[in-house]
Protein backbone atom coordinates (compact mmCIF):
# COMPACT_ATOMS: atom_id res chain seq x y z
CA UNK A 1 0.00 0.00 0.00
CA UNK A 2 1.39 3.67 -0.94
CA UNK A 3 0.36 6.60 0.73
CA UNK A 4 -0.14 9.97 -1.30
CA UNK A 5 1.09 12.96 -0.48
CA UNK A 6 -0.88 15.65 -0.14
CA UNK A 7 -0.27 18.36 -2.75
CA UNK A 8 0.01 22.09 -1.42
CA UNK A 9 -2.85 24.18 -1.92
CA UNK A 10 -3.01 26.34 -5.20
CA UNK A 11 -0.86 23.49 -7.20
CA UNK A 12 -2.07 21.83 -10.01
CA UNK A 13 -4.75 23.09 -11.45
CA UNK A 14 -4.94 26.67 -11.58
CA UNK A 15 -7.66 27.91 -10.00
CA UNK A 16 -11.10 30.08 -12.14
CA UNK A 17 -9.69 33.89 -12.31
CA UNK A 18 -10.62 36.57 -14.41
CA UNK A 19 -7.77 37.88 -14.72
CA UNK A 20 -4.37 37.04 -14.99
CA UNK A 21 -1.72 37.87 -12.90
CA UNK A 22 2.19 37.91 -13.25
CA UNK A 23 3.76 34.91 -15.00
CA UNK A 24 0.48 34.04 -16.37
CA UNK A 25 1.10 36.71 -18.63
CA UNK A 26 2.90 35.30 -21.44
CA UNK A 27 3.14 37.70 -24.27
CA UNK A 28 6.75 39.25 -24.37
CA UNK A 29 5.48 42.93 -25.02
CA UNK A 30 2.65 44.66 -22.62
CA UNK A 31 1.11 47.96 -22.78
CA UNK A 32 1.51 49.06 -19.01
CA UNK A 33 -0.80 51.71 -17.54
CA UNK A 34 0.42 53.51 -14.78
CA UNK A 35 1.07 57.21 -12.88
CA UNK A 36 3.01 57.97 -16.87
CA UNK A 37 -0.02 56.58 -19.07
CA UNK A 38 0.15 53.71 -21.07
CA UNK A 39 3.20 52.74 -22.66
CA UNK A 40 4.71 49.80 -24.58
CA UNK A 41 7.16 47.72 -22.21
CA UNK A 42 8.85 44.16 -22.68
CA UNK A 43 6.80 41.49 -19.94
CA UNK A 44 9.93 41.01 -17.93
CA UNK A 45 10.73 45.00 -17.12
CA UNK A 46 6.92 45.43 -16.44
CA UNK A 47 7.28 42.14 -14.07
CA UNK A 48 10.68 43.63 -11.91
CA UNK A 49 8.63 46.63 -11.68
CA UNK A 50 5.95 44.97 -10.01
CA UNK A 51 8.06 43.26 -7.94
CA UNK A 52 9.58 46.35 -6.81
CA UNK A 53 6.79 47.75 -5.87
CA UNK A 54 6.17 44.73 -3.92
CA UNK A 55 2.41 43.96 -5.87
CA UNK A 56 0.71 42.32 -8.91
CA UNK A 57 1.31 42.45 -12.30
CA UNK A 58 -2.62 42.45 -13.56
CA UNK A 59 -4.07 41.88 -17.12
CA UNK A 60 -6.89 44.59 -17.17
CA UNK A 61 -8.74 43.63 -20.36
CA UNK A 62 -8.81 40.28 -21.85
CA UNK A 63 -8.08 39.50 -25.57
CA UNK A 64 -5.97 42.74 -26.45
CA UNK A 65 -3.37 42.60 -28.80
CA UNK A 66 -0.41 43.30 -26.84
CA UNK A 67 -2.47 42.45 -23.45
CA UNK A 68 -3.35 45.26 -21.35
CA UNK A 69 -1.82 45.33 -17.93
CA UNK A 70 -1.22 46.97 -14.42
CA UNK A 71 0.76 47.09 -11.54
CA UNK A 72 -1.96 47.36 -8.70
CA UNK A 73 -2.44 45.06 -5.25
CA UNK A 74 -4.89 42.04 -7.09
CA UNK A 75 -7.28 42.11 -3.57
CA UNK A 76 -7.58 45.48 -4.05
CA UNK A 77 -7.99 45.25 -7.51
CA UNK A 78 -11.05 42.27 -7.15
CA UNK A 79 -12.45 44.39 -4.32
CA UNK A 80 -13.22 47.59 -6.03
CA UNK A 81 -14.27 45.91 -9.23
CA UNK A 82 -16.94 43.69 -6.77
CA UNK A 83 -18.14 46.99 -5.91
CA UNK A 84 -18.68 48.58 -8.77
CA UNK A 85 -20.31 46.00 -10.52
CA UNK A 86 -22.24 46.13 -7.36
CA UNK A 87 -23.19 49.87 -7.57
CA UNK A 88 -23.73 49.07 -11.53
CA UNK A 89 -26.30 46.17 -10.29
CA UNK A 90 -27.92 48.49 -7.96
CA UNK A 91 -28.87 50.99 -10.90
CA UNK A 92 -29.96 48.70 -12.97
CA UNK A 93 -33.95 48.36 -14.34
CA UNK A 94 -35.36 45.09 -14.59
CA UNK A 95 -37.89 44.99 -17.68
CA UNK A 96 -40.26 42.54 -16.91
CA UNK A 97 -43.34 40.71 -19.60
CA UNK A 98 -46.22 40.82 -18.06
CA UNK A 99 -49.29 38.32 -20.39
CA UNK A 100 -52.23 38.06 -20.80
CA UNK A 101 -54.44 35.28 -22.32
CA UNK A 102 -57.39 35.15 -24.46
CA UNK A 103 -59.25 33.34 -26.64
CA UNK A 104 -61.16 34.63 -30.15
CA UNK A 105 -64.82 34.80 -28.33
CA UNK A 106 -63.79 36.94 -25.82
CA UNK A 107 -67.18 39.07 -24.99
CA UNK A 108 -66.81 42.56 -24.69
CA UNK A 109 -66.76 43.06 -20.90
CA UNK A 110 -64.10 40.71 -20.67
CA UNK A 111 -61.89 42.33 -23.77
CA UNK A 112 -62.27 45.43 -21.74
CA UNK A 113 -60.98 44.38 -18.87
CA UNK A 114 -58.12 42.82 -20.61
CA UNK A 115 -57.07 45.90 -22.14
CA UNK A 116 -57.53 47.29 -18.74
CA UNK A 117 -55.29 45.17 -17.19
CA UNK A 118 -52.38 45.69 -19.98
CA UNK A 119 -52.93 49.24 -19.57
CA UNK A 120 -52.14 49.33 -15.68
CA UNK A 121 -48.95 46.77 -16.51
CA UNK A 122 -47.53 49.43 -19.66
CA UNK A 123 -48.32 52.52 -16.86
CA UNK A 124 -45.51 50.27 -14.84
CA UNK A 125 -43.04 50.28 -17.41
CA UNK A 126 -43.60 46.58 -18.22
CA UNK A 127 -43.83 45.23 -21.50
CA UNK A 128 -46.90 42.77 -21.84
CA UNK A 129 -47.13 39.78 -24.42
CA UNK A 130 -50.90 39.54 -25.57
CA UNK A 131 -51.54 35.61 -26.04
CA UNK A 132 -54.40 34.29 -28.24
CA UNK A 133 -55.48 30.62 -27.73
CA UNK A 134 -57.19 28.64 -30.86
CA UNK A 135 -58.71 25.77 -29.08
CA UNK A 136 -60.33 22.67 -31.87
CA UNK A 137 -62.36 24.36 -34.62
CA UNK A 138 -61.53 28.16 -33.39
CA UNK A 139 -58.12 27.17 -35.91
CA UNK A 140 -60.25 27.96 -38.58
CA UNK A 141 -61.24 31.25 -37.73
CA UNK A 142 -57.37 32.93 -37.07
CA UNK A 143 -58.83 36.17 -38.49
CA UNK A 144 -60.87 37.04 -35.82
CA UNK A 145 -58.04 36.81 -33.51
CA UNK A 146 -56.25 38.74 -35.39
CA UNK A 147 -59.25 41.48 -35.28
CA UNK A 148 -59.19 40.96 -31.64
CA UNK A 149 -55.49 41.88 -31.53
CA UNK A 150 -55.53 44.66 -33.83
CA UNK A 151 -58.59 46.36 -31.95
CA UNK A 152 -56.15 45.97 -28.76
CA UNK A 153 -53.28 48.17 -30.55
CA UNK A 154 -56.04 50.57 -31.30
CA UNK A 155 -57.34 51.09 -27.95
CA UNK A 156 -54.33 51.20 -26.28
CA UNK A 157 -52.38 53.44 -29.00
CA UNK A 158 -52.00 56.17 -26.85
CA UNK A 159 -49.78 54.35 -24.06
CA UNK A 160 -48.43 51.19 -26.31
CA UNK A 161 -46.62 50.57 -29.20
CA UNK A 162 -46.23 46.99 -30.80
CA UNK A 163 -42.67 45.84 -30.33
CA UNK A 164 -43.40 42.41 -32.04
CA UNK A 165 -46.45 41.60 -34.28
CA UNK A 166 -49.05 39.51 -34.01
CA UNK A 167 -47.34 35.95 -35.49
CA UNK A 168 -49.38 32.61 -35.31
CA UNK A 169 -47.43 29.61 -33.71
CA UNK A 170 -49.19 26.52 -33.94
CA UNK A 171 -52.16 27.24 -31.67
CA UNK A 172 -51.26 30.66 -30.30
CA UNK A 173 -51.08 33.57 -31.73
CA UNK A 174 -48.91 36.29 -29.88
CA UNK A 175 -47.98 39.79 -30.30
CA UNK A 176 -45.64 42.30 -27.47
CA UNK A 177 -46.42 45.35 -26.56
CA UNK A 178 -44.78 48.01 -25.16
CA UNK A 179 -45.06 51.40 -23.21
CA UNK A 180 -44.75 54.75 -25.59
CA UNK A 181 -41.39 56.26 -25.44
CA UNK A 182 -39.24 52.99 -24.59
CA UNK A 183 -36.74 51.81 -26.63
């Protein structure tokens, strides 16, 4: 029986970053960014000057042509982009679809409330998919669905705008609409 040895942590595989650091640059020319602006530099001068200063050498943006890099501490470097992709988060809108179902022999009362309903969800900023359901021998009559969809636009073309038309899928028929002003 042989006993294995345990292999020190961070050997082997390399461990998931984003960015790469130091040797893991391999190019031999990177465009260093620092106090001076960016200049041209061989990989091992912009290495000894990170040493020097005692931190990381860091590739800033991936796939460049010489690689990008920076001599920064890499924890502070992870910590302040964590935070502003954070702050970016925070700011962010969520769009949401809001839908609503139908068939073709929706009564009038019921349509009404139905454009009702899409009307309170575009006053939110959401964007609402308007579904049409063909159930057996309704498949022959697409058209009035259709009519029913097109008489939606028009009540609601004060507020809405059609982002996607009304397309028949197999038994659906669907159309998105959105608020005014949106892009």
């Amino acid at each position: 029986m042989t006993i294995r040895k345990k292999k020190p942590f961070g050997t082997g595989r390399r461990s998931f970053r984003e960015n790469r650091l130091n040797e893991e640059i391999t190019e031999p020319q990177v465009r260093l960014i620092d106090d001076e602006g960016a200049r041209l530099v061989s990989r091992e001068e912009a290495l000894s000057l990170a040493i020097a200063a005692g931190v990381d050498l860091v590739e800033i943006a991936k796939g460049q042509d010489p690689p990008i890099v920076k001599i920064i501490d890499y924890g502070k470097f992870k910590f302040e982009k964590a935070k502003k992709d954070k702050e970016n988060k925070k700011h962010q809108k969520v769009i949401q679809i809001k839908e609503i179902k139908m068939g073709p022999k929706i009564d009038i009362g019921d349509f009404d409330r139905k454009c009702q309903m899409v009307e309170t969800f575009l006053g939110e900023g959401d964007n609402v998919k308007v579904t049409m359901r063909f159930r057996g021998r309704e498949m022959a009559h697409t058209n009035l669905g259709l009519e029913k969809m097109q008489k939606m636009v028009e009540n609601l073309s004060g507020i809405a705008m059609i982002d996607k038309d009304p397309k028949l899928e197999g038994k659906m028929m669907t159309m998105v609409l959105r608020p005014k002003g949106k892009k």
